[in-house]
Protein backbone atom coordinates (compact mmCIF):
# COMPACT_ATOMS: atom_id res chain seq x y z
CA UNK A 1 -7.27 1.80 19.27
CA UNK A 2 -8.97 1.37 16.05
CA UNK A 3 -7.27 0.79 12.51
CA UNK A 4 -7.83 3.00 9.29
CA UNK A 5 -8.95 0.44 6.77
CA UNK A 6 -8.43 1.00 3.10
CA UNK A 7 -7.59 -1.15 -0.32
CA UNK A 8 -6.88 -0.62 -3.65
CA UNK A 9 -9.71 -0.63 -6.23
CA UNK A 10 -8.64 -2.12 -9.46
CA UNK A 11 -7.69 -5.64 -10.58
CA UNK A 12 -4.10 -4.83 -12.04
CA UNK A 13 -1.02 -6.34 -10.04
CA UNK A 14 2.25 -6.13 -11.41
CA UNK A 15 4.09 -8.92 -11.33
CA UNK A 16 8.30 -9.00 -11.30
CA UNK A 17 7.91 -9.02 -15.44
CA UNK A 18 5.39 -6.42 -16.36
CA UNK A 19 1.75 -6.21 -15.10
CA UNK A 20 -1.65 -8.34 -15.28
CA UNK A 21 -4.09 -6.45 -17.32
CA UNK A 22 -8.24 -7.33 -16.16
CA UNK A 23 -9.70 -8.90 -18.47
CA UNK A 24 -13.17 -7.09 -17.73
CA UNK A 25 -12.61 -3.36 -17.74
CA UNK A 26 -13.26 -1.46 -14.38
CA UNK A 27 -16.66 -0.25 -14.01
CA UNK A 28 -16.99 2.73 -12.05
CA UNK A 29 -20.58 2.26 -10.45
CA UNK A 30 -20.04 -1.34 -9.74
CA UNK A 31 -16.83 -0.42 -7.86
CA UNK A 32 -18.21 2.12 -5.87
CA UNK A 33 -21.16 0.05 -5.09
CA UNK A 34 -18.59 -2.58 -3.64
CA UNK A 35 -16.44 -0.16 -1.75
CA UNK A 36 -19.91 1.50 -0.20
CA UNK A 37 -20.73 -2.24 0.88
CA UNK A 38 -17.33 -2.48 2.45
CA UNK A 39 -17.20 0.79 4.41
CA UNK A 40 -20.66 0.26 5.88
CA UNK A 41 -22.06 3.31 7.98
CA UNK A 42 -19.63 5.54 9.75
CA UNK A 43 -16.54 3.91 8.94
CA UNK A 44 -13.26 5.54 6.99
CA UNK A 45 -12.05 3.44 4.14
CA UNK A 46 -9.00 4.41 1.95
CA UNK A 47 -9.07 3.95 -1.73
CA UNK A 48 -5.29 3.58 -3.15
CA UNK A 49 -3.84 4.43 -6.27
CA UNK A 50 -0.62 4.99 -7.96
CA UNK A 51 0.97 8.02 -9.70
CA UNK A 52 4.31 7.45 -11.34
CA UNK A 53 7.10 9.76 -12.07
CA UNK A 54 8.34 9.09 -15.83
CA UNK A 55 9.56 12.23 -16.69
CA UNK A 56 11.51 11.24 -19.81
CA UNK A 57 9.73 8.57 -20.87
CA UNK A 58 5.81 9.64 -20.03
CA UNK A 59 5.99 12.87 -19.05
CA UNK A 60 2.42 13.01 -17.70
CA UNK A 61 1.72 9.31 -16.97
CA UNK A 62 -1.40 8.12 -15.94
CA UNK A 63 -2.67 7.22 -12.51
CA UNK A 64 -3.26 3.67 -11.30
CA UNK A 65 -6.18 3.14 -11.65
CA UNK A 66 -7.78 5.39 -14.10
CA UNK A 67 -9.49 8.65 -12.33
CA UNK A 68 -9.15 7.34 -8.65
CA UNK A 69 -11.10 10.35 -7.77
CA UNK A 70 -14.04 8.41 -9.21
CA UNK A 71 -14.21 6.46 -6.02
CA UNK A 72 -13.80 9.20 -3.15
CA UNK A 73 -18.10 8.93 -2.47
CA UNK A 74 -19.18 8.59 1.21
CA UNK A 75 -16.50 10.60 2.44
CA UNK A 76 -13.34 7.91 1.09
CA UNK A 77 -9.82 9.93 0.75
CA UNK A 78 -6.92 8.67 -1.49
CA UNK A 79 -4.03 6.98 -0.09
CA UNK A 80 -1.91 8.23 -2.82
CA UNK A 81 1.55 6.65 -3.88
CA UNK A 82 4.03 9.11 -6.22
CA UNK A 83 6.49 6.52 -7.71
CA UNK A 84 9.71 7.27 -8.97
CA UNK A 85 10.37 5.27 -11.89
CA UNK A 86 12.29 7.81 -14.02
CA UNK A 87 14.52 5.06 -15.24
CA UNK A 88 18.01 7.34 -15.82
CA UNK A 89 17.42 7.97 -11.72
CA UNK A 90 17.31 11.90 -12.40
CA UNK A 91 16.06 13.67 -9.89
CA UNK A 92 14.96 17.24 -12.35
CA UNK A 93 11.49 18.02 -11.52
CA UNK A 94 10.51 14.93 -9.16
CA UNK A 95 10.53 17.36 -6.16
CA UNK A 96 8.46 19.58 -8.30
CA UNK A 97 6.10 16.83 -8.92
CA UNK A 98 5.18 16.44 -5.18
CA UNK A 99 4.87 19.46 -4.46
CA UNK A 100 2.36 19.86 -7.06
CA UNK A 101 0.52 17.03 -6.46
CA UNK A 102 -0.20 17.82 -2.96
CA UNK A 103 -0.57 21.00 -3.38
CA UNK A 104 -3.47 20.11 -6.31
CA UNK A 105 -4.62 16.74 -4.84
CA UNK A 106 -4.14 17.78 -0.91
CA UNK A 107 -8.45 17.77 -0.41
CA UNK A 108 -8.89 14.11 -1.45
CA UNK A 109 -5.72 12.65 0.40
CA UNK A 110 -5.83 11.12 3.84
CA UNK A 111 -1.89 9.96 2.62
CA UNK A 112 0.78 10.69 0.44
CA UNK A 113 3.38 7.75 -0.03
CA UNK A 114 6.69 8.69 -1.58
CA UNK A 115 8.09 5.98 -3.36
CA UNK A 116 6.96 2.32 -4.04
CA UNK A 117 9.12 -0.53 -2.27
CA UNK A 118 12.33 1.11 -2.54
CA UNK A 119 14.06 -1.87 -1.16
CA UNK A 120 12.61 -4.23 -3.83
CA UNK A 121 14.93 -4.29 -6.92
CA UNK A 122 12.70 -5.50 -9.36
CA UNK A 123 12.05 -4.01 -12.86
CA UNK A 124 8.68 -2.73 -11.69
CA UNK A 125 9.43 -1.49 -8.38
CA UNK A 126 11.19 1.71 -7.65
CA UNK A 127 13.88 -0.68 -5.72
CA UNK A 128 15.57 -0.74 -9.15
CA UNK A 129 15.36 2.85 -10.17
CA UNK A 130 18.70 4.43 -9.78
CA UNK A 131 18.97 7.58 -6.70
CA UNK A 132 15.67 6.25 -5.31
CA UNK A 133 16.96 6.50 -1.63
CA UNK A 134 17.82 9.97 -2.51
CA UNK A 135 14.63 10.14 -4.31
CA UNK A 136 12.68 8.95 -0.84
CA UNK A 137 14.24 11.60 1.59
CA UNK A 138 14.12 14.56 -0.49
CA UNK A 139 10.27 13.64 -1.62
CA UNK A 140 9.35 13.03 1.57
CA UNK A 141 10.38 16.68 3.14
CA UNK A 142 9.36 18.22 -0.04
CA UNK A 143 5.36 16.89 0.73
CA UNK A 144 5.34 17.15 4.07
CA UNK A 145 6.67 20.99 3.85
CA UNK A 146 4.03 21.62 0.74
CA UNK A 147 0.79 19.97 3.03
CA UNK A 148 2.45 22.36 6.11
CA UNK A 149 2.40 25.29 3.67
CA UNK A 150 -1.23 24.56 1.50
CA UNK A 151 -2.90 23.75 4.86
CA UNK A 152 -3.83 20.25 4.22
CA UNK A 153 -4.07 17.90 6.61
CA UNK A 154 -2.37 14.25 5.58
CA UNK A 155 0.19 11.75 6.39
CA UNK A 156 3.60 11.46 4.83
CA UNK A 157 5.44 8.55 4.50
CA UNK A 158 6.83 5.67 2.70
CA UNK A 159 6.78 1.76 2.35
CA UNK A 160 9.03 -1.26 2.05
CA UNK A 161 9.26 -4.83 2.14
CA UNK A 162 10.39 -6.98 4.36
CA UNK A 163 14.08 -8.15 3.93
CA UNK A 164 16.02 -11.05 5.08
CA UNK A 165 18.60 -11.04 3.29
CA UNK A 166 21.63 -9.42 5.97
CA UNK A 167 24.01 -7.95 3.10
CA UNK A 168 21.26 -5.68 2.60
CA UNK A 169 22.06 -1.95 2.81
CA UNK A 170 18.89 -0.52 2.37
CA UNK A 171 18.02 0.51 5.77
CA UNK A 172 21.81 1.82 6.77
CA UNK A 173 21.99 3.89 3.40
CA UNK A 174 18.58 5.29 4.05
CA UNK A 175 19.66 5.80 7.97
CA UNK A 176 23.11 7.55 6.46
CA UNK A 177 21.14 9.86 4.04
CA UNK A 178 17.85 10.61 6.71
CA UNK A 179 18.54 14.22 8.26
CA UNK A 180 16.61 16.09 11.42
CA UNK A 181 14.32 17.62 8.48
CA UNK A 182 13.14 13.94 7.30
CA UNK A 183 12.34 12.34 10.48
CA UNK A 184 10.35 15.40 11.23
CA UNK A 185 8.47 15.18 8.10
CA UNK A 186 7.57 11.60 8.58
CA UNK A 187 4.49 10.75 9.53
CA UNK A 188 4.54 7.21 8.95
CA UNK A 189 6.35 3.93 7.54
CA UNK A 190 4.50 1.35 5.41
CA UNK A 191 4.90 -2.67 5.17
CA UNK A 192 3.70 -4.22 2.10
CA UNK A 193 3.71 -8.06 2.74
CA UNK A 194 2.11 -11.02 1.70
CA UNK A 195 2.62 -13.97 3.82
CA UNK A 196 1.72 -18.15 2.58
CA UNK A 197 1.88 -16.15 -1.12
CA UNK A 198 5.47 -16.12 -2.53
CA UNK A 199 7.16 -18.72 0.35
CA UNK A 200 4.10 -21.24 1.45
CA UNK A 201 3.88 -21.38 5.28
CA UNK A 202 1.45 -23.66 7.19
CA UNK A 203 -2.17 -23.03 8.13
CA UNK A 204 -1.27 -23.52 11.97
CA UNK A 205 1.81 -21.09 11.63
CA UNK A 206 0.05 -18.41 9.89
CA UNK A 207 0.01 -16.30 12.51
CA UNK A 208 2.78 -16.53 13.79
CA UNK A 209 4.69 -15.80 10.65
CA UNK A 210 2.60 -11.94 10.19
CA UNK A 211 3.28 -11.80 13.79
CA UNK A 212 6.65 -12.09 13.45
CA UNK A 213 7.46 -10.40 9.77
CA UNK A 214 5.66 -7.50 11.82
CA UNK A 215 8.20 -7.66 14.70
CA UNK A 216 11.43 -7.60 12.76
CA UNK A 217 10.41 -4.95 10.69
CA UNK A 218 9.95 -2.06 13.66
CA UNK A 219 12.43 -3.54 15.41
CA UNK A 220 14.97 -4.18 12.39
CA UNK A 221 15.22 -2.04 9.65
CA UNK A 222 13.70 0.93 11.04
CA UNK A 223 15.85 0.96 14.42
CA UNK A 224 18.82 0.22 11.67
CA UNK A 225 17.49 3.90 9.94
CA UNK A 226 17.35 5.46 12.98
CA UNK A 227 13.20 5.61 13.11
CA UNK A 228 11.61 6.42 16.25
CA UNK A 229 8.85 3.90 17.74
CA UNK A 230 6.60 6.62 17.83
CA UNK A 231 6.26 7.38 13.91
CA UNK A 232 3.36 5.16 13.44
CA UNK A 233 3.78 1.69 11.13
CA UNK A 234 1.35 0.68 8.66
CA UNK A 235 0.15 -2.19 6.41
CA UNK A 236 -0.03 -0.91 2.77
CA UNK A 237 -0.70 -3.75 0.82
CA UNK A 238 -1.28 -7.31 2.01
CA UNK A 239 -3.49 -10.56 0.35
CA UNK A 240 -3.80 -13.79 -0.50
CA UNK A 241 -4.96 -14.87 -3.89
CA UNK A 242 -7.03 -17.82 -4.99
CA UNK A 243 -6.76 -20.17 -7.84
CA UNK A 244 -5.56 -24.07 -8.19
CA UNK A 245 -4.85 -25.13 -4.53
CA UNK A 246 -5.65 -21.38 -3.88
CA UNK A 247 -9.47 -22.01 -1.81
CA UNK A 248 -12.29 -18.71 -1.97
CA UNK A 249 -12.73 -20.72 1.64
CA UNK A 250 -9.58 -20.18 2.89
CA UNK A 251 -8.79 -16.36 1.42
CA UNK A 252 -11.55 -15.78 3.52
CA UNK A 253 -9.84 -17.66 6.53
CA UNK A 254 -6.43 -15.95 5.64
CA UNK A 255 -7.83 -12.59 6.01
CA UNK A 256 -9.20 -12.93 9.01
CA UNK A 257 -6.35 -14.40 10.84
CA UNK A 258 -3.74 -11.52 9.48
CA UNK A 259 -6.19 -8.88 9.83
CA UNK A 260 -7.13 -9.71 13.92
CA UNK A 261 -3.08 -11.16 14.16
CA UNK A 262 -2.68 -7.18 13.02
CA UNK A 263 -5.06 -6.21 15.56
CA UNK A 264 -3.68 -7.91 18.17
CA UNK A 265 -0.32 -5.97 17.43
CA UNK A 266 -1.69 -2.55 17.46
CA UNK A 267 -0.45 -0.88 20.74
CA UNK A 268 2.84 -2.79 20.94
CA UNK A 269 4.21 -2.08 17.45
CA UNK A 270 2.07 1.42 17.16
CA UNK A 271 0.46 -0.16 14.33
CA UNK A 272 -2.38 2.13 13.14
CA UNK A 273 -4.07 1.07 9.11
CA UNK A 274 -4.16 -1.93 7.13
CA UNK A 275 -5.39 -2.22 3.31
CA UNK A 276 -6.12 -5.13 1.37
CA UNK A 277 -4.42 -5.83 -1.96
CA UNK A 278 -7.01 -5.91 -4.45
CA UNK A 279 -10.64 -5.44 -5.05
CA UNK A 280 -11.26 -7.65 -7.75
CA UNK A 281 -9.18 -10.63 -9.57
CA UNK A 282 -7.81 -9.61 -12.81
CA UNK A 283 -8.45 -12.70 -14.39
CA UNK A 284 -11.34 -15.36 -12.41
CA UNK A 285 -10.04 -18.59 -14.92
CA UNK A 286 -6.41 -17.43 -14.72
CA UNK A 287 -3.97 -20.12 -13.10
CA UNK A 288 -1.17 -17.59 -12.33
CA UNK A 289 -0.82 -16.54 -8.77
CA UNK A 290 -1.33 -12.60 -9.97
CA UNK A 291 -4.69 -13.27 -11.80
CA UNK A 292 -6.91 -14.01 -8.53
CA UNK A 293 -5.93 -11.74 -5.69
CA UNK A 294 -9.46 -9.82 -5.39
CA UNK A 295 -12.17 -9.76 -3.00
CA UNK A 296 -14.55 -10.34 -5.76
CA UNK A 297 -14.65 -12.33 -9.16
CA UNK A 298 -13.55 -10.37 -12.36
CA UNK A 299 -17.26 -10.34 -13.16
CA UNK A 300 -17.76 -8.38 -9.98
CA UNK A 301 -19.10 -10.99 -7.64
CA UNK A 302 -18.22 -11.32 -4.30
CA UNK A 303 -16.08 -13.98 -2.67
CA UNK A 304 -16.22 -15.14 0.57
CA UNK A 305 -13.55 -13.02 1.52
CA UNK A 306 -15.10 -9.81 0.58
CA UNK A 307 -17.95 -10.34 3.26
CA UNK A 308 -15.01 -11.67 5.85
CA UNK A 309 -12.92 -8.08 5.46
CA UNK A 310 -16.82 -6.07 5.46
CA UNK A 311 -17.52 -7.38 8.72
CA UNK A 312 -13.61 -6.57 10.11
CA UNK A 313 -14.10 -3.22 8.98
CA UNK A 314 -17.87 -2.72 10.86
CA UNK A 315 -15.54 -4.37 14.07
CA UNK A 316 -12.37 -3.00 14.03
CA UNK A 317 -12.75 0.46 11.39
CA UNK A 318 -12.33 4.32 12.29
CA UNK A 319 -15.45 6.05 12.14
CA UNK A 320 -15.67 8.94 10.60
């Protein structure tokens, strides 16, 4: 059993504030040059990107990043997030919006993700836009019944984060709300999670810590929701930046232990695609844990790590 690699292209990360903007503008060629390095010969590789759903505030907002198609060369497919960030939580036109957008972007997608971390209430995370559970069920039937009906072949699903904290009603709400028409139309539940990042854990328990984040996911919040084993789990966005303390020598190590740790989890937790959060720092002499989570420099220059994940792809990728 193989994994479907992927990772986002830009160097913007939000942070729980607002967002950290490169400070070298992407550059088209040189990205694609990078992801063709990545993907090697034969191999799938995902490019992700965000669309948001503003409706009264930007009616037609942007994607994230700028003209994603750009970077769909050598056979790459989008692994495409809506998010629901209308911030009065009305749900007028959202449904419309998916349907559009796969029914328009269904040719470039290998996924559609509705929603972004719906369990994360933080100002930039659709955890803290009002109706998002409501907003998650609805969005997901309404893409999976528009790919069914345009003929295009993609997975549905959503993400979340891990949770510890046990007053959380996330995954009961979402269980309450979930009908015979959602669990049908999912195709898959993501995990965006970034272990030693946010809460330091030691070298020699790294892997036991993604090991066991893993676990308690399948076998906590989406037993709680009433998700079947069999609808397919995977890793959306997981890193490890550099910076003060922060060793290119040890991203390097980092991603290799999570990504095999993954690996070594496939067949028991169904776990089937993994992408790395980001392509390229936003800011190389920046001292804030956002600024350095790429694979290469902000001047486009490749760390250690980027060469670690190229040769996991070549070993562990899908071919195409």
């Amino acid at each position: 059993m193989t994994f479907a690699f992927g990772i986002y292209p830009g160097a913007l990360l939000g942070s729980d504030t607002g967002a950290v903007e490169p400070v070298r503008p992407d550059d088209p060629d040189l990205i694609n040059d990078a992801l063709r390095r990545l993907q090697g010969d034969g191999r799938t590789l995902t490019v992700r990107a965000y669309r948001p759903f503003t409706a009264t505030v930007v009616p037609d907002a942007p994607p994230t990043p700028a003209e994603p198609e750009r970077y769909l060369e050598d056979g790459r497919r989008l692994d495409l997030v809506l998010t629901f960030r209308e911030p009065t939580g009305a749900l007028d036109g959202w449904l419309d919006f998916v349907r559009a957008t796969v029914r328009d972007e269904g040719p470039r997608l290998a996924t559609v993700q509705i929603c972004e971390e719906p369990n994360a209430v933080l100002p930039v995370l659709d955890g803290s836009t009002p109706n998002v559970r409501e907003a998650l069920v609805h969005g997901v039937i309404a893409a999976k019944e528009e790919a069914l009906a345009s003929g295009h072949d993609l997975g549905v699903g959503f993400n979340a984060v891990p949770t510890f904290d046990p007053a959380d009603t996330f995954w009961k709400d979402l269980g309450a709300l979930a009908d015979e028409r959602f669990h049908r139309s999912l195709d898959y539940v993501g995990l965006d999670f970034f272990p030693d990042v946010f809460r330091p854990v030691p070298p020699e328990r790294l892997a036991d810590a993604t090991a066991w984040v893993v676990t308690a996911f399948r076998d906590g919040g989406l037993r709680e929701a009433g998700i079947d084993p069999s609808v397919p789990l995977r890793v959306c966005e997981n890193g490890w930046p550099t910076g003060p303390d922060r060793s290119e020598a040890r991203q390097a190590e980092v991603v290799e232990e999570v990504v095999r740790t993954l690996a070594g989890l496939r067949d028991e937790l169904n776990l089937t695609a993994y992408s790395f959060f980001s392509l390229r720092d936003a800011d190389s002499a920046g001292t804030g844990i956002f600024d350095r989570f790429g694979l290469l420099r902000d001047d486009y220059t490749p760390k250690p790590a980027f060469e670690a994940y190229r040769r996991l792809i070549e070993e562990l990728g899908d071919r195409q």
